[in-house]
Protein backbone atom coordinates (compact mmCIF):
# COMPACT_ATOMS: atom_id res chain seq x y z
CA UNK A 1 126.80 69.85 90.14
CA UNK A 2 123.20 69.35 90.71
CA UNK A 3 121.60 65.96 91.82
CA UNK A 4 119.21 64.45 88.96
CA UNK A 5 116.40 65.29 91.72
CA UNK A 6 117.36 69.05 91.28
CA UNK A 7 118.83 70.21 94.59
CA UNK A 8 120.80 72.43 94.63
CA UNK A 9 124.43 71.30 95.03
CA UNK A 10 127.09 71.39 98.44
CA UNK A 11 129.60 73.94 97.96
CA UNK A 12 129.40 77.36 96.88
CA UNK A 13 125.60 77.23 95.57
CA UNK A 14 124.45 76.19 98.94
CA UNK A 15 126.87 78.56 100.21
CA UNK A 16 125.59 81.66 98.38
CA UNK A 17 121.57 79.85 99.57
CA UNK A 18 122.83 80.45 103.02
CA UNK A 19 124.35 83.97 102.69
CA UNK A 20 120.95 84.79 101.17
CA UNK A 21 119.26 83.16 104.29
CA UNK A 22 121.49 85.12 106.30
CA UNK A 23 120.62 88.29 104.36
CA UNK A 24 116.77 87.69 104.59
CA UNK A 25 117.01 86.89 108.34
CA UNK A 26 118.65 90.33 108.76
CA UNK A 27 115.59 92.16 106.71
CA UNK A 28 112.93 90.64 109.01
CA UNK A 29 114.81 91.52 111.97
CA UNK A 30 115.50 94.99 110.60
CA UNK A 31 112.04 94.87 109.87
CA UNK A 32 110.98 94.16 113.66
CA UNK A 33 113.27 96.70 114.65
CA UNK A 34 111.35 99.13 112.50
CA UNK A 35 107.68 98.40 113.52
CA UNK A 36 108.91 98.37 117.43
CA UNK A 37 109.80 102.18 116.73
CA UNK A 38 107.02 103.04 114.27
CA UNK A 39 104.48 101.82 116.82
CA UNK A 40 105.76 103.78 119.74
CA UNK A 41 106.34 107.04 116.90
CA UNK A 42 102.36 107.73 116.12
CA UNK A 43 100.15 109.63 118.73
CA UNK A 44 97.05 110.45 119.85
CA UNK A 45 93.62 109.03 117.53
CA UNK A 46 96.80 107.45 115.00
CA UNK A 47 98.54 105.18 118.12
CA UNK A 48 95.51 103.61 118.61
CA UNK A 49 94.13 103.20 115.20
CA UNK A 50 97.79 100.88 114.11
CA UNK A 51 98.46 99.77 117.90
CA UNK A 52 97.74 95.98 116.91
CA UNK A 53 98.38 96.40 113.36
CA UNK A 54 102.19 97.43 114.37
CA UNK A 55 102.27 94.86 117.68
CA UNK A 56 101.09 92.37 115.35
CA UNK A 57 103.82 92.94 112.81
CA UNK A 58 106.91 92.90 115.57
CA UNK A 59 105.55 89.38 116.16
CA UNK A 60 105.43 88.21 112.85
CA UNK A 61 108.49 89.65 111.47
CA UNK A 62 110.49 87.99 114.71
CA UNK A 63 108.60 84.74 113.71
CA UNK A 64 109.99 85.21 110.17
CA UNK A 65 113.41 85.60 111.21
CA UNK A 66 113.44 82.86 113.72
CA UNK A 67 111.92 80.42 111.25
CA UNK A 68 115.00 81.34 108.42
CA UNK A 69 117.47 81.04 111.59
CA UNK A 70 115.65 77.44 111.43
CA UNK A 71 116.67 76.72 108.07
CA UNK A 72 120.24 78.24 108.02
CA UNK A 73 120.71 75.61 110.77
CA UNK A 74 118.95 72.93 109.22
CA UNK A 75 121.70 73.23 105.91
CA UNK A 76 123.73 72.68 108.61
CA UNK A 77 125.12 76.47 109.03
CA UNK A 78 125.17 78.46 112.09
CA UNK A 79 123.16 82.11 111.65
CA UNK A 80 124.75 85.14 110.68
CA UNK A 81 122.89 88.68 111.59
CA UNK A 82 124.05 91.68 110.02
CA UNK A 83 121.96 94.48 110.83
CA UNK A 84 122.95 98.27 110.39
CA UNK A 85 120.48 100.27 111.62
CA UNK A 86 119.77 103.60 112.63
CA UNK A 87 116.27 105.29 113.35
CA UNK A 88 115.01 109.17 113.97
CA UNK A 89 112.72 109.73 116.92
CA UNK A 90 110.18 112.15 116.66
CA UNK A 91 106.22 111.90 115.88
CA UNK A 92 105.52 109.90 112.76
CA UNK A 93 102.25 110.17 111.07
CA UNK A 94 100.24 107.24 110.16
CA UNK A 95 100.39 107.94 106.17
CA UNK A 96 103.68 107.83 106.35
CA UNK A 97 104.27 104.48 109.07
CA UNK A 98 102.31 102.83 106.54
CA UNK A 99 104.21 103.92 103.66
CA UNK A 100 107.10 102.36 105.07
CA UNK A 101 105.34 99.11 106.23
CA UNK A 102 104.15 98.88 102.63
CA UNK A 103 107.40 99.21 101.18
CA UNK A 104 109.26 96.89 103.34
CA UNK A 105 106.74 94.03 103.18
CA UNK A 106 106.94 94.81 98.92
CA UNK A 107 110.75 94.61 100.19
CA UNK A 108 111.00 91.04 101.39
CA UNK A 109 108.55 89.78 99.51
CA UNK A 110 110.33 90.45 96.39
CA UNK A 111 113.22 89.09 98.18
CA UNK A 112 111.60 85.47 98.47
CA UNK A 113 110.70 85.45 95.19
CA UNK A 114 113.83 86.29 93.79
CA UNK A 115 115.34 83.07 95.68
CA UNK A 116 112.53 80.93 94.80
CA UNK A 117 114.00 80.25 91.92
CA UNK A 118 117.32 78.97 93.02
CA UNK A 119 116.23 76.38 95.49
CA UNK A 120 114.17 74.75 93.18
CA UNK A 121 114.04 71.31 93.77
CA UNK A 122 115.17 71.36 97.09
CA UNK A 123 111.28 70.00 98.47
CA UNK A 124 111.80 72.05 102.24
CA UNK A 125 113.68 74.87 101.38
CA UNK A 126 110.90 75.52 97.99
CA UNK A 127 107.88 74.85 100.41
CA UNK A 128 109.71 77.11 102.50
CA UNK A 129 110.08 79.91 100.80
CA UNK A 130 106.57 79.49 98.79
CA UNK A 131 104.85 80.07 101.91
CA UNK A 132 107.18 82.97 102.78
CA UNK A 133 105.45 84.07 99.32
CA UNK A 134 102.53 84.11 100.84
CA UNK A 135 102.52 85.09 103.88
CA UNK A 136 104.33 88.48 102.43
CA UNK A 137 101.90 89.01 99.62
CA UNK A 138 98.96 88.92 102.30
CA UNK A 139 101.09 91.54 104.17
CA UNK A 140 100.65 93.60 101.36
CA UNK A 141 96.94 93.03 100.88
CA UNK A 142 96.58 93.72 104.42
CA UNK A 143 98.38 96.99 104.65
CA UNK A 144 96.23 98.34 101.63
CA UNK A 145 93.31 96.96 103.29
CA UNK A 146 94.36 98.54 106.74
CA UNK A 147 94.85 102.06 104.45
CA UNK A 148 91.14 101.46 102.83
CA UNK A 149 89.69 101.05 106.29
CA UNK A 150 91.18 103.91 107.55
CA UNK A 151 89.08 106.44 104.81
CA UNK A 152 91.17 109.78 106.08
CA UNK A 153 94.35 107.62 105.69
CA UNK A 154 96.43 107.87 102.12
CA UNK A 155 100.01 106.56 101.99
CA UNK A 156 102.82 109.22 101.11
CA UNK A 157 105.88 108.06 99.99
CA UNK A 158 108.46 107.25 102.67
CA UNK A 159 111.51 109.73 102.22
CA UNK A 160 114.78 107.94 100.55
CA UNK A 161 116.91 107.18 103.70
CA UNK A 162 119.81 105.60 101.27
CA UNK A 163 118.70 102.03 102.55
């Protein structure tokens, strides 16, 4: 039962709002996780081309998390992390450290849009999550600026890990 206002109700659709909190907080720390090890994968000329670009994103993808670890909390929910994560070692171009940085910023940022929807009406959680929107959708414009700067550079696809 929704308020007249639009909110979305107590119960099991705040619930489910909360599991998906939960859910997205997990992807940015994943993601955090990921661009630690990416950043400390490239060598030589490639290191310190994406140094910042990489240091840069650990910050902002623990910012992300911390900020939904907000919310959760503010809907009056303790956070839940579930991350399950394992990463390879070994040299990692640049192509392909971008490839993946591409496709997990495309990643969450179709994840906030897909929830969008559902808190409608709910004025902080919507304002929330619009400028999660965004801030994802410059991440993508500034990855495929990053790659345009970087002439030599193309993206390759990122092999299919199963994630």
């Amino acid at each position: 039962m929704r308020s007249s206002k639009g909110t979305p109700r107590v119960g099991t659709d705040r619930r489910d709002i909360v599991d998906d909190l939960n859910r997205l907080m997990a992807e940015e720390a994943e993601a955090c996780l990921r661009y630690l090890q990416m950043r400390f994968r490239l060598r030589g000329k490639e290191s310190v081309a994406a140094d910042r670009f990489f240091e840069d994103a650990v910050k902002e993808t623990l910012e992300h998390a911390t900020a939904i670890a907000r919310q959760i909390r503010a809907l009056g929910h303790i956070p839940a992390l579930r991350i399950t994560l394992a990463l390879g070692g070994g040299p990692m171009r640049l192509e392909t450290a971008l490839a993946e940085a591409l496709d997990v910023e495309q990643q969450a940022l179709d994840a906030y849009k897909d929830l969008l929807p559902r808190v409608a009406g709910d004025p902080v959680l919507e304002e929330f999550l619009r400028r999660q929107v965004a801030v994802e959708t410059e991440h993508v414009q500034e990855i495929r600026d990053f790659v345009r700067s970087k002439a030599a550079v193309k993206l390759v696809p990122r092999p299919k890990t199963g994630r």
